[in-house]
Protein backbone atom coordinates (compact mmCIF):
# COMPACT_ATOMS: atom_id res chain seq x y z
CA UNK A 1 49.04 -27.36 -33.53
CA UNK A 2 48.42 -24.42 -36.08
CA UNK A 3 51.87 -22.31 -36.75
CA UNK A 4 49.68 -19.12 -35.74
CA UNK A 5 49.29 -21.02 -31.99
CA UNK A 6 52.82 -22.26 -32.02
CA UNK A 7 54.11 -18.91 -32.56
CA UNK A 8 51.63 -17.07 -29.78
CA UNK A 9 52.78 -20.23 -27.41
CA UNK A 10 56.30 -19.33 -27.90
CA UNK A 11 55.94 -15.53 -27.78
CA UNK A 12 54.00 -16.21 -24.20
CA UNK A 13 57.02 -18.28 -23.17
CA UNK A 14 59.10 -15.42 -23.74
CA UNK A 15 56.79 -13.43 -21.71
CA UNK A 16 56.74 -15.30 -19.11
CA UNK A 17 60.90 -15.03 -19.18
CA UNK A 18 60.77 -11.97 -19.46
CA UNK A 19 58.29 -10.72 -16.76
CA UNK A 20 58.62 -13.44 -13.92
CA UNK A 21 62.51 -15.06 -14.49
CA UNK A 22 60.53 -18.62 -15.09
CA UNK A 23 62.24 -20.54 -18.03
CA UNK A 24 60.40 -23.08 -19.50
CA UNK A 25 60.97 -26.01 -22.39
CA UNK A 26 59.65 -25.98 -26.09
CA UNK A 27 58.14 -29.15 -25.09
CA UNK A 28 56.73 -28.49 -21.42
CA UNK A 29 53.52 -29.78 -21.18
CA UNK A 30 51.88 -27.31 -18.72
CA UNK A 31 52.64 -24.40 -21.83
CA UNK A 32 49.97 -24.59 -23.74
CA UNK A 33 47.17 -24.87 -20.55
CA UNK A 34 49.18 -22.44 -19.22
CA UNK A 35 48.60 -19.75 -22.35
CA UNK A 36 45.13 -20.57 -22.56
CA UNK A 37 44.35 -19.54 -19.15
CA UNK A 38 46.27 -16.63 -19.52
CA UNK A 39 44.12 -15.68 -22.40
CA UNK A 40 40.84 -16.34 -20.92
CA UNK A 41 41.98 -14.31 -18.11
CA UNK A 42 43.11 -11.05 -20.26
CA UNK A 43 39.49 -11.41 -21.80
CA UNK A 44 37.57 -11.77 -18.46
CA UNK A 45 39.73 -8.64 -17.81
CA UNK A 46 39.36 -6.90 -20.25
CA UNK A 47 35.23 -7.98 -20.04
CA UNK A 48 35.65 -6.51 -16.65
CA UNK A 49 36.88 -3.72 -17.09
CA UNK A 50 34.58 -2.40 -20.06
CA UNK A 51 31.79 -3.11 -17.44
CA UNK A 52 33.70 -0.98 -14.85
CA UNK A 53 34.21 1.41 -17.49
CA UNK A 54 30.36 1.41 -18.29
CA UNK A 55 29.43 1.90 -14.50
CA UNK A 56 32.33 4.76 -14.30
CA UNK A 57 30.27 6.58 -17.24
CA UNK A 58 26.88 6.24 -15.84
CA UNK A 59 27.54 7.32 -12.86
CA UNK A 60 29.13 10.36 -13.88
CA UNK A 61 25.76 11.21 -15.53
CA UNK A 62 23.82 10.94 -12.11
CA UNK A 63 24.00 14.21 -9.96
CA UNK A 64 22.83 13.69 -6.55
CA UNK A 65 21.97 16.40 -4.49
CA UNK A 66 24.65 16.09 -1.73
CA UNK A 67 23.64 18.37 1.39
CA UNK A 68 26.39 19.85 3.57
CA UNK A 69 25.26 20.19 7.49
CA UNK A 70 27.94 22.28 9.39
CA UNK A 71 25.73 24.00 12.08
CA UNK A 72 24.13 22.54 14.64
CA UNK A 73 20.47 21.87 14.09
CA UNK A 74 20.80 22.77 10.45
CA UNK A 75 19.49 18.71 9.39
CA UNK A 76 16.40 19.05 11.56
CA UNK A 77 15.46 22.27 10.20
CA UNK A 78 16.04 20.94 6.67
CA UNK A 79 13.75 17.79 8.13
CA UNK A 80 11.39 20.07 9.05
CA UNK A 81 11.02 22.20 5.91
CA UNK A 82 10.42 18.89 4.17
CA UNK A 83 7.64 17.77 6.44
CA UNK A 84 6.06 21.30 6.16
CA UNK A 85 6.34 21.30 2.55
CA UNK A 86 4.52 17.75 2.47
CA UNK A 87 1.95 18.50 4.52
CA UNK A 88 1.25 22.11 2.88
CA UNK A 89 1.22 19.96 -0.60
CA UNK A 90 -1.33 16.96 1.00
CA UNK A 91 -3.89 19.61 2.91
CA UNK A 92 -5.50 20.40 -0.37
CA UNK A 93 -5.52 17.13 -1.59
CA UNK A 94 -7.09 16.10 2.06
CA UNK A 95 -9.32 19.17 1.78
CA UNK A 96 -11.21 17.93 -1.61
CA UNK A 97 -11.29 14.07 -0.75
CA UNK A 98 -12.77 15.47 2.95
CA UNK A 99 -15.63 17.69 0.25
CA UNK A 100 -15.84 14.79 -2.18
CA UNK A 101 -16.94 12.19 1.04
CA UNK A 102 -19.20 15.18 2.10
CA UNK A 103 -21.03 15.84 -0.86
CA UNK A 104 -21.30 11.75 -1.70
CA UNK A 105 -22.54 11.13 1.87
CA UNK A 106 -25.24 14.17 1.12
CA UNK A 107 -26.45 12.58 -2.26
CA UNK A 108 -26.41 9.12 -1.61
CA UNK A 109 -28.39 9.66 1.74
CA UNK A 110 -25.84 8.33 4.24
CA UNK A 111 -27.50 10.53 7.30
CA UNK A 112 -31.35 8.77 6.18
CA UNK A 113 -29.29 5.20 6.31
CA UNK A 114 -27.93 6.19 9.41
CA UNK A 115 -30.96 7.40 11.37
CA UNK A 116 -32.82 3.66 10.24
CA UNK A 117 -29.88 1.76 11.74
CA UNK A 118 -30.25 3.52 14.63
CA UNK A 119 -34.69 2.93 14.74
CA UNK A 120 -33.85 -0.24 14.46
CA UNK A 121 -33.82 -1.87 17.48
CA UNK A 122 -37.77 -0.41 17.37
CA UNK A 123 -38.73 -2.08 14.17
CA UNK A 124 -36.75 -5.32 16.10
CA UNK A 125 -38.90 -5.01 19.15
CA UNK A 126 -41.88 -4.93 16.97
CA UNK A 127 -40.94 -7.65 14.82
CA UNK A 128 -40.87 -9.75 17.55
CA UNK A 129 -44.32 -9.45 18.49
CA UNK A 130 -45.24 -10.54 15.24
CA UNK A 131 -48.06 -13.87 15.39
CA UNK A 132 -48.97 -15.88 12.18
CA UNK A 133 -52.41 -16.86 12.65
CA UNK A 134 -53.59 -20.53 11.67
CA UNK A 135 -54.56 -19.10 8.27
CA UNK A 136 -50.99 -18.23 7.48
CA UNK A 137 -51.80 -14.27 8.20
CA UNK A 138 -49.47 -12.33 10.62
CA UNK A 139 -50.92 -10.01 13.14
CA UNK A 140 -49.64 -7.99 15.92
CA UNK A 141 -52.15 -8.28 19.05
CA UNK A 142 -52.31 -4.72 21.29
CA UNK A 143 -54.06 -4.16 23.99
CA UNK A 144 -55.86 -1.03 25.44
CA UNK A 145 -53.71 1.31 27.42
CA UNK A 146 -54.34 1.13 31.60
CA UNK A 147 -53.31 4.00 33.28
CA UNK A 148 -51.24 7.17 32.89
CA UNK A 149 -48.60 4.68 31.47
CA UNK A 150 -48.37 3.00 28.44
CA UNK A 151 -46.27 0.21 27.01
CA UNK A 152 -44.55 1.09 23.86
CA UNK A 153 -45.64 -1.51 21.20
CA UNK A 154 -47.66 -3.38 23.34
CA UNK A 155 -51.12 -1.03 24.43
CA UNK A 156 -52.96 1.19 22.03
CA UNK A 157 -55.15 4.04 22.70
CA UNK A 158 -58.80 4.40 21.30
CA UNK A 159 -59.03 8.47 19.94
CA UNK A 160 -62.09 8.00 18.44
CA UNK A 161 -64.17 5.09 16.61
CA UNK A 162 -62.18 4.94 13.91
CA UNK A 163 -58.60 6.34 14.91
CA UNK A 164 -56.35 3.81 17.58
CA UNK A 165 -53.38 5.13 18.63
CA UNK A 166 -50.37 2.52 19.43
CA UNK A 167 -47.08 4.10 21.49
CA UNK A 168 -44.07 3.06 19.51
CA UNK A 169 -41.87 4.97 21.74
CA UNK A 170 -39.57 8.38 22.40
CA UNK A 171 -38.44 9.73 19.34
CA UNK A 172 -34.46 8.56 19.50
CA UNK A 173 -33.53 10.45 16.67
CA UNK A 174 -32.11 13.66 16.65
CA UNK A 175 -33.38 15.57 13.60
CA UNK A 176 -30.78 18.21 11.59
């Protein structure tokens, strides 16, 4: 061993002595383990406590708002002044998106979209009475009209030699 680690050996044996009455040898052995761990542990320590230090300071910068309830009902009137201030803040934000789906359902002709899915269960009912003819053509047969009743997609009416009339059906769709 170094002089420098002799002399820190034998100043920690004095320590020792000194703080906890234990006496040991020059030539003990457990000395030297003992000093190192005793160093490592004044570092970790001191390690620790610059990190405690660190956490000290930056808490000190944070300010949290600390609220102070001492009448009754006091926290669910602040609870309610928050949920009226959020939903005074979000109704004009809900107000334009509500506009914005309005006017994009207006241009993009939504209602038009909507009022074919609902003729279609027509065009279905006709599309099944579609034929393809031997010559690969497709046809729809009608037949004349027999009564005061007619069969929607099924009988036609003559009007006059060149005009037929065939019933599609009630008008399902509710115009705006």
């Amino acid at each position: 061993m170094a002089g420098q680690e002799h002399k820190d050996i034998y100043s920690y044996r004095v320590w020792v002595h000194r703080e906890f009455g234990i006496e040991y040898s020059s030539t003990d052995p457990i000395l030297p383990t003992m000093y190192v761990f005793h160093n490592e542990m004044n570092q970790t320590v001191e390690k620790i406590r610059g990190i405690a230090a660190e956490i000290k300071e930056n808490t000190s910068r944070m300010n949290p708002v600390v609220y102070n309830f001492n009448d009754k009902g006091e926290s669910l009137r602040f609870q309610l002044g928050i949920f009226l201030k959020w939903a005074l803040s979000s109704l004009p934000v809900s107000l334009v998106i509500w506009i914005a789906s309005l006017w994009w359902s207006n241009v993009n002709d939504v209602d038009k979209a909507r009022m074919i899915i609902d003729s279609s269960e027509n065009v279905r009912v006709l599309a099944n009475r579609i034929q393809k003819s031997p010559d690969g053509f497709y046809f729809i047969d009608f037949a004349p009209t027999r009564g005061d009743s007619t069969k929607p997609f099924t009988e036609f009416k003559l009007i006059d030699k060149r005009v037929v009339r065939v019933f599609i059906g009630k008008d399902l769709i509710q115009k705006k």
